[in-house]
N, C-alpha and C. Protein backbone atom coordinates (compact mmCIF):
# COMPACT_ATOMS: atom_id res chain seq x y z
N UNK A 1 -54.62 118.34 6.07
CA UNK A 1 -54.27 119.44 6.95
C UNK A 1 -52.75 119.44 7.15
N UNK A 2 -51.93 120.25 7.00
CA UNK A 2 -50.66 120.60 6.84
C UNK A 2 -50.15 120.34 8.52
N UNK A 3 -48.95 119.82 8.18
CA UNK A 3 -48.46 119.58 10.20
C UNK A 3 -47.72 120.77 10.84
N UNK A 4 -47.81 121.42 11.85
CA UNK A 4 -47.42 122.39 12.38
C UNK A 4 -46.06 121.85 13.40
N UNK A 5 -45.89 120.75 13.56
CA UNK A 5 -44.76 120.28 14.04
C UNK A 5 -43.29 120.38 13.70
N UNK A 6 -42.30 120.78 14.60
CA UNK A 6 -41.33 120.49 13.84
C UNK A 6 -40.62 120.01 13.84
N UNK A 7 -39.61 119.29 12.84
CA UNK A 7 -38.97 118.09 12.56
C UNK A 7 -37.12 118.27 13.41
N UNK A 8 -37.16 117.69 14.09
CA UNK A 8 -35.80 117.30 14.45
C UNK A 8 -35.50 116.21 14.33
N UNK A 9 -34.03 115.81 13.62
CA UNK A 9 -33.31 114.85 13.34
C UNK A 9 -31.93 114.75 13.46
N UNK A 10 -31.30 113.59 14.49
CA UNK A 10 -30.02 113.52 14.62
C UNK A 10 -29.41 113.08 12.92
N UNK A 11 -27.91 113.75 12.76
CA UNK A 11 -27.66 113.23 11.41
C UNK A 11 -26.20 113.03 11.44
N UNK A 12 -25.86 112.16 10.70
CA UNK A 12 -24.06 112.56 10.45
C UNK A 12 -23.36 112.75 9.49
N UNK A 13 -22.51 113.72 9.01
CA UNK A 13 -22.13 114.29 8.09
C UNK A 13 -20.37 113.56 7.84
N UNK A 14 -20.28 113.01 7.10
CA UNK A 14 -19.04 112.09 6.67
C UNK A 14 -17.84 113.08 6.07
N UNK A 15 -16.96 113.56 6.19
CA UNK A 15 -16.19 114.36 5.64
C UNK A 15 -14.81 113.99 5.81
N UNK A 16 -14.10 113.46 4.85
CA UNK A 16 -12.30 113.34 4.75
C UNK A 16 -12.34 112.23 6.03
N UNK A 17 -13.10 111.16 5.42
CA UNK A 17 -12.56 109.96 6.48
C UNK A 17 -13.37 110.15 8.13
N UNK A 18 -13.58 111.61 8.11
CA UNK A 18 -14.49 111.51 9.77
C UNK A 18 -16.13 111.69 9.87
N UNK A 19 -16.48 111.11 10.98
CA UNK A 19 -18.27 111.19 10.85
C UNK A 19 -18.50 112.48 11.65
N UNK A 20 -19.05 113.29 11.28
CA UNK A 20 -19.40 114.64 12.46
C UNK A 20 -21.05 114.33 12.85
N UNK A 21 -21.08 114.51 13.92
CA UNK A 21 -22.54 114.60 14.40
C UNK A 21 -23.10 115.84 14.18
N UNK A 22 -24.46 115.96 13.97
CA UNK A 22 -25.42 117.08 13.87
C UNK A 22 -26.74 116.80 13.98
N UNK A 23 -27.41 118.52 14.22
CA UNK A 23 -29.23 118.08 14.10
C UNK A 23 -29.38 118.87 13.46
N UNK A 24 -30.37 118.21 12.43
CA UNK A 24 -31.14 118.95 11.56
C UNK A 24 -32.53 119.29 11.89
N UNK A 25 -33.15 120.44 12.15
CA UNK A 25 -34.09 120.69 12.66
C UNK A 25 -35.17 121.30 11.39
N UNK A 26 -36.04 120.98 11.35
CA UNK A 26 -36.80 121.84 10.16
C UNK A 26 -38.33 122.09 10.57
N UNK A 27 -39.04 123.81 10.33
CA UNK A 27 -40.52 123.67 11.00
C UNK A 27 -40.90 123.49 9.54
N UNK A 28 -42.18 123.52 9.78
CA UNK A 28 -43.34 123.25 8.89
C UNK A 28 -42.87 124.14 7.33
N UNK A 29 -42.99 123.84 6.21
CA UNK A 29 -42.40 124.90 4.93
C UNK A 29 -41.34 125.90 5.25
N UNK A 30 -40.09 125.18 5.79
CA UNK A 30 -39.18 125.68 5.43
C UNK A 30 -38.94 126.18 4.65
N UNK A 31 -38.52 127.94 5.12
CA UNK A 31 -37.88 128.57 4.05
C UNK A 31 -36.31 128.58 3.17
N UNK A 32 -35.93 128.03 4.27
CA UNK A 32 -34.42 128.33 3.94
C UNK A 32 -33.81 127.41 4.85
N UNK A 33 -32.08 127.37 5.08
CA UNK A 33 -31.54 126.73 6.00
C UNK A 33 -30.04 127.66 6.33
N UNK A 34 -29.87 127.39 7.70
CA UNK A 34 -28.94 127.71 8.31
C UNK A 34 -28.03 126.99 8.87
N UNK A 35 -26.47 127.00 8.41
CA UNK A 35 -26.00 125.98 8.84
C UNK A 35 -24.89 126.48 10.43
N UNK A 36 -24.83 126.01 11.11
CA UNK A 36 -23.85 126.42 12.32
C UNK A 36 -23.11 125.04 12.18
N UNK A 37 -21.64 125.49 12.17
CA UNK A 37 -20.63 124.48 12.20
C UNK A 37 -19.69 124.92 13.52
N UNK A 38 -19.84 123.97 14.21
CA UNK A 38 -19.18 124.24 15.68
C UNK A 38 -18.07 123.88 15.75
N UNK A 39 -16.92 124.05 16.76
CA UNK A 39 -15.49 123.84 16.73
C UNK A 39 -15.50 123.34 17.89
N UNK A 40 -14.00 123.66 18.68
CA UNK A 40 -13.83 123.78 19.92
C UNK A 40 -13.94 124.71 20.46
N UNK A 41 -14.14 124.66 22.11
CA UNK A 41 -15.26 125.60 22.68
C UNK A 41 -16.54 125.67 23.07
N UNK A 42 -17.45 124.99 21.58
CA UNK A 42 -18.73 125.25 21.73
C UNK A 42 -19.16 124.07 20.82
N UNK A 43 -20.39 123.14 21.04
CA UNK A 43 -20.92 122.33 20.57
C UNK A 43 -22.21 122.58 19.94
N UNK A 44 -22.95 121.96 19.74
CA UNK A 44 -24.16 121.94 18.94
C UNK A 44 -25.34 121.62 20.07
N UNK A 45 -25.13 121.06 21.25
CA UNK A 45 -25.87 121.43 22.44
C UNK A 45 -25.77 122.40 23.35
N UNK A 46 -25.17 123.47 22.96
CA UNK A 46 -24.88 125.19 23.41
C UNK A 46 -26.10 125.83 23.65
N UNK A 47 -26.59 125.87 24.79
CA UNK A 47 -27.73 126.69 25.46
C UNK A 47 -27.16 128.07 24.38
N UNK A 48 -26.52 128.64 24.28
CA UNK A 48 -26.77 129.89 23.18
C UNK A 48 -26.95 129.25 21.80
N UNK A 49 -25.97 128.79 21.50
CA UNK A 49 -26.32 128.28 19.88
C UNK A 49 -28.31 127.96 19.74
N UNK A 50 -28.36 126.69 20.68
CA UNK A 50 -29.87 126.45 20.50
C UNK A 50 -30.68 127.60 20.72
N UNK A 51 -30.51 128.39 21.34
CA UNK A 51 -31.81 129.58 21.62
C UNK A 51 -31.62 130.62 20.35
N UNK A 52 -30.19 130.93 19.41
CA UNK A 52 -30.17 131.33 18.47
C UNK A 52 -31.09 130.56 17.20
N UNK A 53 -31.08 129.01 16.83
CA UNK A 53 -31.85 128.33 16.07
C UNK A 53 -32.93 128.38 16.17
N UNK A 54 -33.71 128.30 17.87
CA UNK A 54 -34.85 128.56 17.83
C UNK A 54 -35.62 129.96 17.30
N UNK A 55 -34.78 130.67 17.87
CA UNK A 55 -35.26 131.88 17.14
C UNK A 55 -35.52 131.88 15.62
N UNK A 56 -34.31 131.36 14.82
CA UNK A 56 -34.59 130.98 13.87
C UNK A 56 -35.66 130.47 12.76
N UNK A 57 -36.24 128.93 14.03
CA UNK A 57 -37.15 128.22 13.75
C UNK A 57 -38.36 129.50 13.74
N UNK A 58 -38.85 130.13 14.64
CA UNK A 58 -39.89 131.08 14.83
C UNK A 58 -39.88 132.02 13.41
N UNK A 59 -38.83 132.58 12.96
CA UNK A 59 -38.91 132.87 11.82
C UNK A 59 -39.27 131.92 10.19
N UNK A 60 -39.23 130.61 10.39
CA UNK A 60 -39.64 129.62 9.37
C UNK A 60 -37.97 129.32 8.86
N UNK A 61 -37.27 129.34 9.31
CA UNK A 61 -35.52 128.64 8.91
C UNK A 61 -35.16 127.46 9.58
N UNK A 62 -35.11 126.67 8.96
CA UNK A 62 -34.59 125.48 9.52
C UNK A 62 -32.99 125.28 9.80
N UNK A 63 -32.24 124.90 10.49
CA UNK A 63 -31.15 124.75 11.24
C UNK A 63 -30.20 123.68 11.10
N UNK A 64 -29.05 123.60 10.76
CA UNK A 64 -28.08 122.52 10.77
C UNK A 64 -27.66 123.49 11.87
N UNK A 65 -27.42 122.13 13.58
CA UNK A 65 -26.24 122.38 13.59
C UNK A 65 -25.29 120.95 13.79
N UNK A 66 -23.84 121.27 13.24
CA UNK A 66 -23.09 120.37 13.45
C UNK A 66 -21.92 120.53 14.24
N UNK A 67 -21.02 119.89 14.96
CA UNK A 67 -19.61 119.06 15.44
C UNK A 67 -18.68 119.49 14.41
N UNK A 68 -18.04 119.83 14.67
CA UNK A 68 -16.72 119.98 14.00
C UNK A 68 -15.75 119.19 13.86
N UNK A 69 -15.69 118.51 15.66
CA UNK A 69 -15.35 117.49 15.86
C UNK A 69 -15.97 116.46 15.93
N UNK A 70 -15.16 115.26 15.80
CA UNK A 70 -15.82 114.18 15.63
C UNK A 70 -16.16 113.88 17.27
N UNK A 71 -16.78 113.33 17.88
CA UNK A 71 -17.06 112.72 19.04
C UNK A 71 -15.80 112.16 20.34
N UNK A 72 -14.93 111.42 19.48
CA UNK A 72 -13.44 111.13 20.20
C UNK A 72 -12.95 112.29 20.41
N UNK A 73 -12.50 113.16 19.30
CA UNK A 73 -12.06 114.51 19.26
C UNK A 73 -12.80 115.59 20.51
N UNK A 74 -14.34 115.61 20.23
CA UNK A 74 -14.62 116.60 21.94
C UNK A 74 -14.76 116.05 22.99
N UNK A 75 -14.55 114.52 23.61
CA UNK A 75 -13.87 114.15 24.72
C UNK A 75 -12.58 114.49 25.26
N UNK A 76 -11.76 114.47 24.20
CA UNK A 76 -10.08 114.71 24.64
C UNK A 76 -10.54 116.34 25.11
N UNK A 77 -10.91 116.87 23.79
CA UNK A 77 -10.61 118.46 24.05
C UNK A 77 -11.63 118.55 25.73
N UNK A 78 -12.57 118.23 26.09
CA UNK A 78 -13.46 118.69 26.96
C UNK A 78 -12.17 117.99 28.31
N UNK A 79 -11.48 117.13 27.88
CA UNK A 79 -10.61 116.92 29.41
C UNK A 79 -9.34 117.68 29.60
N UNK A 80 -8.93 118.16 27.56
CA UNK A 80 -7.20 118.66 28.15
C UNK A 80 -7.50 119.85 27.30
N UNK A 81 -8.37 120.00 26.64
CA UNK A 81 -8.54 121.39 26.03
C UNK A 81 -7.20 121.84 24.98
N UNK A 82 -6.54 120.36 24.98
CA UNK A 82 -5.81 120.22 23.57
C UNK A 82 -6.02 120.58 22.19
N UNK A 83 -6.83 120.38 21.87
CA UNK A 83 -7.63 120.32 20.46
C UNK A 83 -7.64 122.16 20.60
N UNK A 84 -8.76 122.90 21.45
CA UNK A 84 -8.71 124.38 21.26
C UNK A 84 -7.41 125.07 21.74
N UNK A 85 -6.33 124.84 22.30
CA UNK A 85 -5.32 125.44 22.29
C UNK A 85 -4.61 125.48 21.02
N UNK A 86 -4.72 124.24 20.56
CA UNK A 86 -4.25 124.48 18.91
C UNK A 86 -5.12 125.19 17.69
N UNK A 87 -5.76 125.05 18.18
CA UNK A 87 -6.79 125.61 16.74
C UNK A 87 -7.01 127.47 17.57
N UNK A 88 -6.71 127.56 18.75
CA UNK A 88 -6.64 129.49 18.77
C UNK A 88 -5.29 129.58 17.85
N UNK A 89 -4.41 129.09 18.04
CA UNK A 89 -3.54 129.33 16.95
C UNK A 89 -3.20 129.55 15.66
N UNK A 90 -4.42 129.15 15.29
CA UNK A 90 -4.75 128.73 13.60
C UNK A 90 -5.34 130.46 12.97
N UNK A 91 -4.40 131.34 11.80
CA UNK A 91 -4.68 132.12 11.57
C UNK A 91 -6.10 132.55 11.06
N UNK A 92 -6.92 133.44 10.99
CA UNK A 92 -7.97 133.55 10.54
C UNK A 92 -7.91 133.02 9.41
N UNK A 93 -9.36 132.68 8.96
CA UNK A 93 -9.56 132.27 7.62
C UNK A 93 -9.17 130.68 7.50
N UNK A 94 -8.18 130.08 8.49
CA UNK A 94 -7.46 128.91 7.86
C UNK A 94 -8.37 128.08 7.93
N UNK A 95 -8.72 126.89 7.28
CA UNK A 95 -8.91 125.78 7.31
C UNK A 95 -8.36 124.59 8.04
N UNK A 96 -8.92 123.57 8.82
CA UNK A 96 -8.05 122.50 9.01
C UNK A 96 -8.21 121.36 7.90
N UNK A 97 -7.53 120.76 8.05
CA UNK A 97 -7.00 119.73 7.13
C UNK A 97 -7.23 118.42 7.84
């Protein structure tokens, strides 16, 4: 009998030397996946972000979301809001490095 449950899993994604946190969420025969990559501002425990995934999930899409920042990185920003004053600055499109 096939499981109707669905799978959430904390994960971390290693990129250029930093660990980013994320959850990977997946229901039963996933169709597809969606990834949300969060910045400053907004995290991956975002009462909107999550009610957007769930919706998601209800449709059969399973969900990355991840941190942008690493963990050290959204402490500072959540006390001096350093980190997003610099990155509103950052022209569209740019990348950080």
């Amino acid at each position: 009998m096939p499981s109707h449950t669905i799978q959430h899993d904390e994960v971390q994604i290693q990129a250029a030397g930093a660990v980013l946190d994320g959850t990977l969420t997946l229901p039963p025969d996933a169709r597809g996946l969606v990834i949300f990559a969060h910045g400053s501002g907004s995290n991956r425990f975002s009462s909107r972000n999550r009610s957007v995934a769930e919706t998601l999930h209800q449709s059969g899409l399973g969900t990355l979301l991840f941190d942008l920042l690493t963990a050290q990185e959204n402490r500072i920003d959540e006390l001096t809001g350093t980190i997003a004053s610099t990155l509103s600055g950052c022209p569209s499109g740019s990348q950080a490095r």
